[in-house]
N, C-alpha and C. Protein backbone atom coordinates (compact mmCIF):
# COMPACT_ATOMS: atom_id res chain seq x y z
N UNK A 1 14.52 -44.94 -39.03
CA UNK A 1 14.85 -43.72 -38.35
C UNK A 1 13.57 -42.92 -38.11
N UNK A 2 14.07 -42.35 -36.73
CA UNK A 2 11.93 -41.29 -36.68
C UNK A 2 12.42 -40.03 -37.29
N UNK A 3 10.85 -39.77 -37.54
CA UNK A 3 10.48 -39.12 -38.20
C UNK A 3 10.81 -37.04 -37.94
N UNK A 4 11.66 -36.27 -38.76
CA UNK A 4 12.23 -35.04 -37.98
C UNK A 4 10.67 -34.21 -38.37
N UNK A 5 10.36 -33.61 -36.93
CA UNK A 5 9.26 -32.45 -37.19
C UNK A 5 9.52 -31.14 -36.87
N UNK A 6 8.95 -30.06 -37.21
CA UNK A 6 8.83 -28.91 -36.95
C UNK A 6 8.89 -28.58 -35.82
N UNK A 7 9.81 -27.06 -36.08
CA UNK A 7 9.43 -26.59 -34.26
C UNK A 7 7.52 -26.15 -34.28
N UNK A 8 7.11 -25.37 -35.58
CA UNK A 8 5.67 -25.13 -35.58
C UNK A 8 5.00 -27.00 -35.43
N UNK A 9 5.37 -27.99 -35.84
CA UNK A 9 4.68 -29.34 -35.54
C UNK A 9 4.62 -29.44 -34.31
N UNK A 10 5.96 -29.45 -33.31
CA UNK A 10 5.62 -30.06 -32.28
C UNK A 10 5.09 -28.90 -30.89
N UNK A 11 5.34 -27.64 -31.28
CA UNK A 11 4.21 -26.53 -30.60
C UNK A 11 2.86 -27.40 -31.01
N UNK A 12 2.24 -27.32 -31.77
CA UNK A 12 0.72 -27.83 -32.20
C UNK A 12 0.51 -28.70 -31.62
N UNK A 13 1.74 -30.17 -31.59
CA UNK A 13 0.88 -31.57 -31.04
C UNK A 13 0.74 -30.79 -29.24
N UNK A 14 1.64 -29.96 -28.81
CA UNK A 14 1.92 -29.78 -27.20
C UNK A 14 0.70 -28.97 -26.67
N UNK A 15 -0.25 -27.98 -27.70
CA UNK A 15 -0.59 -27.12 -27.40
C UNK A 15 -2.12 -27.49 -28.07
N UNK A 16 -2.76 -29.02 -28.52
CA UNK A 16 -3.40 -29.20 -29.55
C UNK A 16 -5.17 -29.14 -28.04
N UNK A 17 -4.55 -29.69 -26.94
CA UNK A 17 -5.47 -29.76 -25.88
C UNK A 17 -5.83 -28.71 -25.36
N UNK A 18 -5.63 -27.43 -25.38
CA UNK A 18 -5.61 -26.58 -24.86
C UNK A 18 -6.63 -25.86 -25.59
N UNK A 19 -8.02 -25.14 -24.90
CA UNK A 19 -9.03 -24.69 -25.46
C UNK A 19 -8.66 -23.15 -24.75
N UNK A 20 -9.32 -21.54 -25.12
CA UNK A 20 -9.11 -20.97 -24.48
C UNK A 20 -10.73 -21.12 -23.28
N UNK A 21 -10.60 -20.56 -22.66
CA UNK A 21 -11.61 -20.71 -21.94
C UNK A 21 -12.26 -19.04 -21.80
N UNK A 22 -13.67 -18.78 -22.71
CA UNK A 22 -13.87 -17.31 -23.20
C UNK A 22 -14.21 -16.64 -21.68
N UNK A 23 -14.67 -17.62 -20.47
CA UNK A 23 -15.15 -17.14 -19.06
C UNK A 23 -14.21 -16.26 -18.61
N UNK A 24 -13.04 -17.32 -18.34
CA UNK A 24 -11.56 -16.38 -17.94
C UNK A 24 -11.12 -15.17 -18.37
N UNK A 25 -11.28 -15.43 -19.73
CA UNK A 25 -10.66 -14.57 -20.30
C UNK A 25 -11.61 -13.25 -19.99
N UNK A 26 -13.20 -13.40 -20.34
CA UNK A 26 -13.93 -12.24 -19.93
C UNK A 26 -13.73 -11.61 -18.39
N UNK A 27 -13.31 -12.89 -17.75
CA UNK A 27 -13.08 -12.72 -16.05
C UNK A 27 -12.10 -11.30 -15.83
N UNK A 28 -10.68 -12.16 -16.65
CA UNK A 28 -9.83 -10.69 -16.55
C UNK A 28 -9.41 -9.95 -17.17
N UNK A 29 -10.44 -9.30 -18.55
CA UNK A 29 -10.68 -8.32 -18.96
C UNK A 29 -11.46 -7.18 -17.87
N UNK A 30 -12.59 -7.91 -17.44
CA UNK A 30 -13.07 -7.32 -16.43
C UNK A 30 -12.70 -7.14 -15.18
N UNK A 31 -11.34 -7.83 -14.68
CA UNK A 31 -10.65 -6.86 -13.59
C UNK A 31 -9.95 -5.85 -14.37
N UNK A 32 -9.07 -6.32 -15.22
CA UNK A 32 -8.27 -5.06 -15.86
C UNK A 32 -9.07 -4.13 -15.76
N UNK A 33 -10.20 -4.00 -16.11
CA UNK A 33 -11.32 -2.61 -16.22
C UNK A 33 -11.11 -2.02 -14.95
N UNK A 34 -11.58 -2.91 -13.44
CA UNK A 34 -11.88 -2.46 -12.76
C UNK A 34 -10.37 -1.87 -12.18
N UNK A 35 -9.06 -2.22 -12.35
CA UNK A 35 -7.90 -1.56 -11.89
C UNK A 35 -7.93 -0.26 -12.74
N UNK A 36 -8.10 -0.49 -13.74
CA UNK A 36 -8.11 0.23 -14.87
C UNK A 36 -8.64 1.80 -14.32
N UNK A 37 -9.94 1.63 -13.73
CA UNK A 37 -10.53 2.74 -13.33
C UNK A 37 -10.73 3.31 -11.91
N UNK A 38 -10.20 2.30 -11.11
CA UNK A 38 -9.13 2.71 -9.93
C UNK A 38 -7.69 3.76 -10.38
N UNK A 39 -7.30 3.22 -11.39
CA UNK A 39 -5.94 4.12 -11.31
C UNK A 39 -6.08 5.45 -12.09
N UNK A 40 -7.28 5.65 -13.06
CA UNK A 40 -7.50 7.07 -13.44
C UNK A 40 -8.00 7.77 -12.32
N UNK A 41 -8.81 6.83 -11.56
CA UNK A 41 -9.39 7.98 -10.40
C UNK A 41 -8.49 8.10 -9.61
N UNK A 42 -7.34 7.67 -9.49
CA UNK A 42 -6.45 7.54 -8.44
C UNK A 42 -5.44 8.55 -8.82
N UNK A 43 -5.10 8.62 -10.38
CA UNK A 43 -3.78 9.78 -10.70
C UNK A 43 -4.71 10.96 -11.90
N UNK A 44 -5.87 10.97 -11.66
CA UNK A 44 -6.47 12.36 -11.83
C UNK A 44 -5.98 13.38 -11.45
N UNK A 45 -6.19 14.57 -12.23
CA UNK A 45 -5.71 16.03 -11.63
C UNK A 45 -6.55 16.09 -10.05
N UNK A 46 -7.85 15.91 -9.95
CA UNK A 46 -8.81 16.19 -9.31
C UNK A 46 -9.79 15.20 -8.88
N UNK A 47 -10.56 14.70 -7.57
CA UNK A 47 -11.22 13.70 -7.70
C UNK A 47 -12.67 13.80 -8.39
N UNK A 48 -12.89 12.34 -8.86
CA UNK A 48 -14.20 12.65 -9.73
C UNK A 48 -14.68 11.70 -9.59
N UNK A 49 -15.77 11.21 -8.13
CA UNK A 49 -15.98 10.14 -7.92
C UNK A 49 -17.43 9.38 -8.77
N UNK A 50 -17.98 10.11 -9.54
CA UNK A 50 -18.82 10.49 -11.01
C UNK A 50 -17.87 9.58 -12.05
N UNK A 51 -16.81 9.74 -12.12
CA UNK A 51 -16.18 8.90 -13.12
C UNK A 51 -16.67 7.38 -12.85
N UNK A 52 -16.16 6.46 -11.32
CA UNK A 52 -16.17 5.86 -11.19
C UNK A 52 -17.80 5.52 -11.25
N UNK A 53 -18.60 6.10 -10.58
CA UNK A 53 -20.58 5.95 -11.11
C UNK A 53 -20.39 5.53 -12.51
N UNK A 54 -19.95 6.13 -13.34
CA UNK A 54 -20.32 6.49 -15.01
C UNK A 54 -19.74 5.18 -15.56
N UNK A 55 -17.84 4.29 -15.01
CA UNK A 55 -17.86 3.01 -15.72
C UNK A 55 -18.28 2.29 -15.15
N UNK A 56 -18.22 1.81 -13.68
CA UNK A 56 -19.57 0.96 -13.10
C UNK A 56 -20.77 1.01 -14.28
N UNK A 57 -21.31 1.65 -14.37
CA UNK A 57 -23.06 2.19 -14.82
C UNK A 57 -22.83 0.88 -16.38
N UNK A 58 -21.63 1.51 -16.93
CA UNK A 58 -21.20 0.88 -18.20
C UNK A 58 -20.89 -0.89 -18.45
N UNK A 59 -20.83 -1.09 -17.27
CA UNK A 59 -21.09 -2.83 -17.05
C UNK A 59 -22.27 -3.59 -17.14
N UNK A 60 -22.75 -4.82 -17.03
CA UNK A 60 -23.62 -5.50 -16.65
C UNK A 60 -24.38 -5.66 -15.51
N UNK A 61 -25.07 -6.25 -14.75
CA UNK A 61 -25.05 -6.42 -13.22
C UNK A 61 -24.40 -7.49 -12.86
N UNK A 62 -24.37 -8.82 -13.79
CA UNK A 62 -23.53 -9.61 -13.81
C UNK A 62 -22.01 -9.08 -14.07
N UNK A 63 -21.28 -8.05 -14.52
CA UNK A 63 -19.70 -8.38 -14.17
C UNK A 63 -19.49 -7.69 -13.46
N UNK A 64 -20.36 -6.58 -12.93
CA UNK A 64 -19.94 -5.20 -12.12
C UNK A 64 -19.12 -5.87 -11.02
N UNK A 65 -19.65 -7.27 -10.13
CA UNK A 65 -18.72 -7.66 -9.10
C UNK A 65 -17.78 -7.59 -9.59
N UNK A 66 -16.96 -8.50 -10.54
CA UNK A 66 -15.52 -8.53 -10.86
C UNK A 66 -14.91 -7.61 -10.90
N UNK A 67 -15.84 -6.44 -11.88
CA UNK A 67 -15.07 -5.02 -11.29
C UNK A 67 -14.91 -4.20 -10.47
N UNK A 68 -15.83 -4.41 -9.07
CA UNK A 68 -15.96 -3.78 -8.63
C UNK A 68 -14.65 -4.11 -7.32
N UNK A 69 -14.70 -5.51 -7.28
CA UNK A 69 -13.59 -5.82 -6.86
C UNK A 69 -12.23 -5.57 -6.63
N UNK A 70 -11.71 -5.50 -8.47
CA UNK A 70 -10.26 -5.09 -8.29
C UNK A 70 -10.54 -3.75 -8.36
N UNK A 71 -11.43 -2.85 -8.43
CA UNK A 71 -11.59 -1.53 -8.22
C UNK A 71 -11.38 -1.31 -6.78
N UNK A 72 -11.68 -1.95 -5.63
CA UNK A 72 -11.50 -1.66 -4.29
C UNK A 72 -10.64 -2.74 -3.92
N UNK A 73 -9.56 -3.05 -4.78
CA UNK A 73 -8.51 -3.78 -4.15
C UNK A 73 -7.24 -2.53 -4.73
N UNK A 74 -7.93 -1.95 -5.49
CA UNK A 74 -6.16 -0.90 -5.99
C UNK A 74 -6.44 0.44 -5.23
N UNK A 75 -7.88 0.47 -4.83
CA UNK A 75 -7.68 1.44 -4.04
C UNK A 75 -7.90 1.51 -2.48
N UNK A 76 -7.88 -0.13 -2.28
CA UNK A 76 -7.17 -0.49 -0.55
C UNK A 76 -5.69 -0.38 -1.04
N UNK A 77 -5.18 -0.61 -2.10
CA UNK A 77 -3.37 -0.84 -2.24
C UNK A 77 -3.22 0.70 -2.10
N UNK A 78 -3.52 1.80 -2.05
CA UNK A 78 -3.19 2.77 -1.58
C UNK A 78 -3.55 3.52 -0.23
N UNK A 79 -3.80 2.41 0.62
CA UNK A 79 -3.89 3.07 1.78
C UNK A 79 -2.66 2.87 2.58
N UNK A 80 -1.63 3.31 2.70
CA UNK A 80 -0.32 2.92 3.17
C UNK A 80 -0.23 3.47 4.31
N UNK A 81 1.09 3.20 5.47
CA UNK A 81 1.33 3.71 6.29
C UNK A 81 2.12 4.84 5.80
N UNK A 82 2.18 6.06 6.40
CA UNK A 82 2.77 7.28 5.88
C UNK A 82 3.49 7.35 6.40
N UNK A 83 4.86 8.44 5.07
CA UNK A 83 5.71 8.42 5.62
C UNK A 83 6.03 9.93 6.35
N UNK A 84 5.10 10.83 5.64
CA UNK A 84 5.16 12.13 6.60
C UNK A 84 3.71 12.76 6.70
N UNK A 85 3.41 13.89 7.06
CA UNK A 85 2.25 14.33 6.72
C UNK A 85 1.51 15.04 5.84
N UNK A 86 2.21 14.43 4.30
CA UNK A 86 1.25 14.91 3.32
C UNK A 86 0.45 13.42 2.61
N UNK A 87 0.13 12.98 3.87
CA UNK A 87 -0.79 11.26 3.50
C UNK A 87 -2.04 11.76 3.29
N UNK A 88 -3.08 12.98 4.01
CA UNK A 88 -4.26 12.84 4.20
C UNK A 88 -4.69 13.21 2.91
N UNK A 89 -4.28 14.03 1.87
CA UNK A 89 -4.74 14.44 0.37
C UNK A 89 -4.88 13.25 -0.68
N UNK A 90 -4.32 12.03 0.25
CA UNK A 90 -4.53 10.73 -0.98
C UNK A 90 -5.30 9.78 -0.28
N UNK A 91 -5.04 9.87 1.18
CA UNK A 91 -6.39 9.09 1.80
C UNK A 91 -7.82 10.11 1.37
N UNK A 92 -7.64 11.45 1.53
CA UNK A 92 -8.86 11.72 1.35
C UNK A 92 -9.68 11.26 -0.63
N UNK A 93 -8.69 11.19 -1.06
CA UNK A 93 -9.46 10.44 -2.78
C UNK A 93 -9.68 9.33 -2.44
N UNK A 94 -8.99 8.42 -1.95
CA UNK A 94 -9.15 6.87 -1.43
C UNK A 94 -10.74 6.89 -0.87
N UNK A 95 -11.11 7.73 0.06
CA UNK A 95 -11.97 7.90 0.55
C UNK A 95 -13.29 7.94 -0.12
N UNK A 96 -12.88 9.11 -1.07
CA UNK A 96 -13.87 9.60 -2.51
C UNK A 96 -14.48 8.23 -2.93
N UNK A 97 -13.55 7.48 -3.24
CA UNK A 97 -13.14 6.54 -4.19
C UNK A 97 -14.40 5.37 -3.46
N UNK A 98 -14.35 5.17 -2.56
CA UNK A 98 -14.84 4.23 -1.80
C UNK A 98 -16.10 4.83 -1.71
N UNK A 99 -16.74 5.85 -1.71
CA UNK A 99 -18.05 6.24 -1.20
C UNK A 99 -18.74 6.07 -2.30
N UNK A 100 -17.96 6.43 -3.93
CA UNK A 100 -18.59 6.06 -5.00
C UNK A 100 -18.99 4.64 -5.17
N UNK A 101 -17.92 3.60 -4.15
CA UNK A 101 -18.19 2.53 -4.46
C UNK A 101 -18.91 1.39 -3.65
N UNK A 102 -19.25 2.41 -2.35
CA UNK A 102 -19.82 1.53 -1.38
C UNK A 102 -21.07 2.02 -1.19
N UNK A 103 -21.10 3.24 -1.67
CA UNK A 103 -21.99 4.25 -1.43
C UNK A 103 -23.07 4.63 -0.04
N UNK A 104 -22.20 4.58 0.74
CA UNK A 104 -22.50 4.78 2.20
C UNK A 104 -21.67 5.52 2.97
N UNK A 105 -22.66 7.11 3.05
CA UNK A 105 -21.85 7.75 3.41
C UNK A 105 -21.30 7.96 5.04
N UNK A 106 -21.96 6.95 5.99
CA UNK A 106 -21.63 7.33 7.40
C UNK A 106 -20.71 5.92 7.75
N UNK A 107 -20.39 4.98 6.89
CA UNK A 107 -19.50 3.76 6.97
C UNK A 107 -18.31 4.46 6.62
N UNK A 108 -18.25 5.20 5.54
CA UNK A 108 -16.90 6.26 5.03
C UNK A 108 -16.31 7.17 5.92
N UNK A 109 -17.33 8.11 7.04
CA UNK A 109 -16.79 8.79 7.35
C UNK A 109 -16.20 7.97 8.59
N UNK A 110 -17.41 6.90 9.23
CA UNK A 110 -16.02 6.31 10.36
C UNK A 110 -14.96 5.73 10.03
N UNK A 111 -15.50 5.19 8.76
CA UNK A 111 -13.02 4.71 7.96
C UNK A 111 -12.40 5.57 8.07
N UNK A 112 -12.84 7.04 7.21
CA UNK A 112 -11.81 8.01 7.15
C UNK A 112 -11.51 8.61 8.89
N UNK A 113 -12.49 8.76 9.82
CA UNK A 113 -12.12 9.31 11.21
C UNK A 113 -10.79 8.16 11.50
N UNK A 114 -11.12 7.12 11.57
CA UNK A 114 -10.26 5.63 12.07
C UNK A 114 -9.16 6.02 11.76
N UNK A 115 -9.07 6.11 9.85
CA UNK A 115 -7.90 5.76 9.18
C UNK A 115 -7.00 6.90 9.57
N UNK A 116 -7.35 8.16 9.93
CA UNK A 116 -6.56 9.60 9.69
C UNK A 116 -5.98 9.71 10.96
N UNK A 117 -7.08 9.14 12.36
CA UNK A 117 -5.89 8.35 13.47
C UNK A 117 -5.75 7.82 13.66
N UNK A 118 -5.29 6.77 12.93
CA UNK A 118 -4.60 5.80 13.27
C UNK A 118 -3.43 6.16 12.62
N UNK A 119 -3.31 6.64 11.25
CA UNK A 119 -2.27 7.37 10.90
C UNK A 119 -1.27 8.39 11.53
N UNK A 120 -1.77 9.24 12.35
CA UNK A 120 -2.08 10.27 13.21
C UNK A 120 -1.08 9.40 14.01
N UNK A 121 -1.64 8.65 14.79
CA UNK A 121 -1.21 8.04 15.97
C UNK A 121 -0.01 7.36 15.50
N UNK A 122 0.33 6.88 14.59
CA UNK A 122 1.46 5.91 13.87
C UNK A 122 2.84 6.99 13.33
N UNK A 123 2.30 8.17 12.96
CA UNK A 123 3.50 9.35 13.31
C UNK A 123 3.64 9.61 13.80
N UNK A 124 3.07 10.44 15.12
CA UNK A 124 3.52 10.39 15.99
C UNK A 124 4.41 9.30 16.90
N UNK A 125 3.72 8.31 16.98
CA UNK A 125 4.52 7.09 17.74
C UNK A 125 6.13 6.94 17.08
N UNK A 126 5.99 7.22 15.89
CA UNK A 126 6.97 6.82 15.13
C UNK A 126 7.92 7.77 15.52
N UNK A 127 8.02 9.43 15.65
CA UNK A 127 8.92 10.11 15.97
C UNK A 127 9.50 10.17 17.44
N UNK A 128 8.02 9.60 18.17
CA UNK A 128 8.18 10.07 19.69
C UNK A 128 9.15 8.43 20.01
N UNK A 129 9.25 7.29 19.57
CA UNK A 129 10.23 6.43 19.70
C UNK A 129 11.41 6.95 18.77
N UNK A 130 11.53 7.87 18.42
CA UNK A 130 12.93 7.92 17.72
C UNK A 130 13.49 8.99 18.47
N UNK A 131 12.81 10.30 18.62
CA UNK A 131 13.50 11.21 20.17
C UNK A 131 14.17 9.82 21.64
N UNK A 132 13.07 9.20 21.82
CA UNK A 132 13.07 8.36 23.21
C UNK A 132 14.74 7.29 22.43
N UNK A 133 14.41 7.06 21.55
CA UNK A 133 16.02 6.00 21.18
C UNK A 133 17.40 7.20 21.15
N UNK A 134 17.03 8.27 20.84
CA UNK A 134 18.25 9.42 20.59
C UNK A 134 18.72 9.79 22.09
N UNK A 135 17.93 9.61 23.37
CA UNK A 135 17.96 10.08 24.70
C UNK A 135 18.56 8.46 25.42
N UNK A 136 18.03 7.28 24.80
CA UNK A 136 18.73 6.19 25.35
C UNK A 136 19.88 6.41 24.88
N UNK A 137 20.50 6.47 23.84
CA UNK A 137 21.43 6.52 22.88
C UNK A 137 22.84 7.33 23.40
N UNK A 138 22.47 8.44 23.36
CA UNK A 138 23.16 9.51 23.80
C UNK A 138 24.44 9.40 24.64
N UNK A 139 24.42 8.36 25.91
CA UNK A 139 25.62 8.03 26.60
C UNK A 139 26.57 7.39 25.88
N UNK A 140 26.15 6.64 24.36
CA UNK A 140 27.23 5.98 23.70
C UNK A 140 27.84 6.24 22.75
N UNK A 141 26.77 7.98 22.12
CA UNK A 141 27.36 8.56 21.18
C UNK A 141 28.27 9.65 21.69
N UNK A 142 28.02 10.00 23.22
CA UNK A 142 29.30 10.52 24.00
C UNK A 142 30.39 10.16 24.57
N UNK A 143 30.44 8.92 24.23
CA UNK A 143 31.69 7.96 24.71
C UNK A 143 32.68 8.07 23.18
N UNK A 144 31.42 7.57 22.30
CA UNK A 144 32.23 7.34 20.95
C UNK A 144 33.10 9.20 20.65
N UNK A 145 32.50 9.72 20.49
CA UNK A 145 32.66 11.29 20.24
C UNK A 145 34.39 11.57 21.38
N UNK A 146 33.79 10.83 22.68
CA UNK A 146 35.60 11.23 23.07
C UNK A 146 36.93 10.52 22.83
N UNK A 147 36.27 9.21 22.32
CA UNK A 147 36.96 8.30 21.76
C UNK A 147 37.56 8.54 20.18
N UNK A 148 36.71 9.32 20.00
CA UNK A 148 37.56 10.01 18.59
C UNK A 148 38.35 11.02 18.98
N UNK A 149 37.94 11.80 20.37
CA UNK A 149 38.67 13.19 20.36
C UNK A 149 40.23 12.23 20.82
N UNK A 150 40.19 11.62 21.65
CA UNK A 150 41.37 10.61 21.93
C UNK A 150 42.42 10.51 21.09
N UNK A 151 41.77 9.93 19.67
CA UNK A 151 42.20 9.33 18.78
C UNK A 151 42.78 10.24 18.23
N UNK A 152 41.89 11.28 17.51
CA UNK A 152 42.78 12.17 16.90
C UNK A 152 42.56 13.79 17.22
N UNK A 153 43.00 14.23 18.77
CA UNK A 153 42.91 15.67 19.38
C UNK A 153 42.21 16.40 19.23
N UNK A 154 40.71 16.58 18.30
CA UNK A 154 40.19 17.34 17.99
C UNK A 154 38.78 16.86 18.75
N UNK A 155 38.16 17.61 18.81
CA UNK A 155 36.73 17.61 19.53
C UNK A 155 35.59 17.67 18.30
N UNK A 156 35.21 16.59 18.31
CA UNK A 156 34.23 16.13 16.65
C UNK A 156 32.96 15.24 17.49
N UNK A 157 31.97 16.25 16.82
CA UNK A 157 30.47 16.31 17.53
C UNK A 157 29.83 15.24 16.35
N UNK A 158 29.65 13.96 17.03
CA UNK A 158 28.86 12.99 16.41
C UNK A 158 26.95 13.39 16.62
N UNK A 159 26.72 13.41 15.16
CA UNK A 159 24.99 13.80 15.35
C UNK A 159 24.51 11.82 15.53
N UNK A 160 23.48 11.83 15.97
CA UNK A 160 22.55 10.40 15.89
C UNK A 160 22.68 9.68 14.22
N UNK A 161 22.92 10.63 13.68
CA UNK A 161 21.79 9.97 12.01
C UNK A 161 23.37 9.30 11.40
N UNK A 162 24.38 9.73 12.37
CA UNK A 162 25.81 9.75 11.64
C UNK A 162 26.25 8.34 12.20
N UNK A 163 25.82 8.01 12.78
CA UNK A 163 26.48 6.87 14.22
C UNK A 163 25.80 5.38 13.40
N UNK A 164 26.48 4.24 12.50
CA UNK A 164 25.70 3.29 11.39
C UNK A 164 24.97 2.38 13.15
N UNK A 165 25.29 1.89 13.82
CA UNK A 165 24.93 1.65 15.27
C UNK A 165 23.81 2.29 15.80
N UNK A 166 23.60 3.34 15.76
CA UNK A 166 22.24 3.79 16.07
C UNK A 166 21.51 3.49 15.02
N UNK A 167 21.89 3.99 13.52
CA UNK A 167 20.83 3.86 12.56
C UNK A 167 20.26 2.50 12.66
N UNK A 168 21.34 1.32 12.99
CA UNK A 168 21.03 0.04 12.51
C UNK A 168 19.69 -0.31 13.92
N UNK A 169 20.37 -0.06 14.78
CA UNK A 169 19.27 -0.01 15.90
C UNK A 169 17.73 0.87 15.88
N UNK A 170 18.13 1.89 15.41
CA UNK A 170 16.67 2.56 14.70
C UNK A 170 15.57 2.16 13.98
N UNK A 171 15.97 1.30 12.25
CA UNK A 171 15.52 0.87 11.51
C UNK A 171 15.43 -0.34 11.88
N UNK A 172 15.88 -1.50 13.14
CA UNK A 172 14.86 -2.38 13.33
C UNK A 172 14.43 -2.46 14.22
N UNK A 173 13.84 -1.47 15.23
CA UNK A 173 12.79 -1.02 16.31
C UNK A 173 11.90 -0.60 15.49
N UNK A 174 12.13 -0.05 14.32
CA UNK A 174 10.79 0.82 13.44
C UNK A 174 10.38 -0.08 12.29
N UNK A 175 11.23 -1.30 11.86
CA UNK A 175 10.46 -2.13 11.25
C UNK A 175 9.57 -3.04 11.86
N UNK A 176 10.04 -3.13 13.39
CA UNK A 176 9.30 -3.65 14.61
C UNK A 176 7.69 -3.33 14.55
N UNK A 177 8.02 -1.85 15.01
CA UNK A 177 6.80 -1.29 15.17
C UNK A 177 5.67 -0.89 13.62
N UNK A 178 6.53 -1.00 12.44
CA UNK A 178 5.66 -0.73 10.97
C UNK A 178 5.24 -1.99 10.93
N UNK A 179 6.00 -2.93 11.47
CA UNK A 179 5.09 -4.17 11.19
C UNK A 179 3.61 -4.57 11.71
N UNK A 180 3.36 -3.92 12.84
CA UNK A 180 3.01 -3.86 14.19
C UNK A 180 1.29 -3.12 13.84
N UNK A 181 1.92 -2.18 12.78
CA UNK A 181 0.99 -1.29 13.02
C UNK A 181 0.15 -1.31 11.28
N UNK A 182 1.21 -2.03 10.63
CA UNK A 182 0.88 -2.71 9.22
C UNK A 182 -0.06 -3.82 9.71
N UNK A 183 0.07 -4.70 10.49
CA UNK A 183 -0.79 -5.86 10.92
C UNK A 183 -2.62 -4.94 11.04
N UNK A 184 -2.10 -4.00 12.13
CA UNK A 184 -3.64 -3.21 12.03
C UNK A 184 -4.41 -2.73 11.36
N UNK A 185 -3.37 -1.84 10.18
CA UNK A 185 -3.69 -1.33 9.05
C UNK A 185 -4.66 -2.77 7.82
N UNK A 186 -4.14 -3.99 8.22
CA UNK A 186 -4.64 -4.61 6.68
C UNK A 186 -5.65 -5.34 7.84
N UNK A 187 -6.18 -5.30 9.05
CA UNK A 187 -7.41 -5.43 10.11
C UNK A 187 -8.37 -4.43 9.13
N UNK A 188 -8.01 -3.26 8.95
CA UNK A 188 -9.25 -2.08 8.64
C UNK A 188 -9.27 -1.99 7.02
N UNK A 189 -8.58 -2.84 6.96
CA UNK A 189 -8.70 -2.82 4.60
C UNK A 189 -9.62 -3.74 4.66
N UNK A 190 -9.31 -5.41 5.67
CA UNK A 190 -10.67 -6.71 5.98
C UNK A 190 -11.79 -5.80 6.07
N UNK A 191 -11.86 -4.61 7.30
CA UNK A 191 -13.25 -4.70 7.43
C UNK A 191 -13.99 -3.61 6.50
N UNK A 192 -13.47 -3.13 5.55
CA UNK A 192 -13.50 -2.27 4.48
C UNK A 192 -14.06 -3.44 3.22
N UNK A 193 -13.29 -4.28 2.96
CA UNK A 193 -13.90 -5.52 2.37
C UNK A 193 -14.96 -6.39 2.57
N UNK A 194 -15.38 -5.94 3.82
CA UNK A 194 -16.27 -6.91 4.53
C UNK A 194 -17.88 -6.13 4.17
N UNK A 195 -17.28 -4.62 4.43
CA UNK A 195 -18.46 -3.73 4.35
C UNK A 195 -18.96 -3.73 2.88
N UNK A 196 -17.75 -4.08 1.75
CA UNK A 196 -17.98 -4.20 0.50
C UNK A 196 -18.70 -5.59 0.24
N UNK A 197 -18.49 -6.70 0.69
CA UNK A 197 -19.36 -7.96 0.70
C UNK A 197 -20.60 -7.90 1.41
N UNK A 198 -20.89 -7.59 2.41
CA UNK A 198 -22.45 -7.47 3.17
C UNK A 198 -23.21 -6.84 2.63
């Protein structure tokens, strides 16, 4: 009969090849750092683009890339398309954020001119197709509206936001166009990355 082993035996024989590898592991300690100090500078009371100088400074020259990396990958993950107009107070730290880390200040200000219209331009577009769908719209939410008065004698004023037919038609013309304009948006995070590699 064979031989009965341990659950601790046969973890050991499964796990006996397995070395850690100290590179890796230093690898992503040193992104953790660098997210690490993306997200204090990121949910600070106040920006302090001195913070980010001061743990940079605290690295090697050898790991600073690794960190410097996921440091300007968490704070490209906050450059989003907006959803109203209180975006520019977190692009403008994003901004901060990047000058500490690229340290060039006339590459920054044409991102931030770019980024604030293109933003700019992406709300607007965004409302001025949702008036223009409420004015296409309109002949069918006045059909429906007498078709209720029909139904039941009373005269009942259908708004746009109420009608699931418009909404449904709304939200995928505008996932249309977020996609559209998301495609452009991660064009200017590349060349934000690019400016960080050259």
């Amino acid at each position: 009969m064979g031989e009965i082993k341990s659950s601790w035996e046969i973890a050991m024989e499964r796990t006996a090849g397995i070395r850690s590898d100290k590179s890796s592991i230093r690898q992503n300690e040193l992104k953790k750092d660098g997210q690490k100090i993306a997200s204090e500078f990121m949910d600070a009371a106040s920006a302090n683009p001195e913070l980010i100088t001061a743990k940079l400074k605290a690295h090697t020259r050898e790991e600073r890339p690794v960190v410097e990396k996921a440091l300007l990958d968490i704070l490209l993950s906050h450059i989003v398309l907006p959803r109203g107009t209180d975006y520019q107070e977190k692009l403008q730290r994003v901004l901060e954020g990047l000058q500490a880390l690229l340290n060039n200040k006339k590459i920054i200000h044409e991102i931030g001119t770019q980024l604030s219209q293109f933003m700019a331009q992406f709300l607007q577009n965004r409302d001025q197709f949702t008036e223009e769908l409420k004015k296409h719209y309109a002949p069918q939410l006045r059909q429906k509206q007498e078709q209720l008065k029909k139904q039941y004698g009373d005269a009942i004023e259908l708004k746009h936001e109420q009608d699931p037919e418009f909404n449904s038609l709304l939200r995928q013309n505008l996932q249309r166009m977020e996609k559209q304009y998301q495609d452009a948006l991660n064009q200017i995070k590349d060349q934000i990355r690019n400016y960080y590699g050259s």
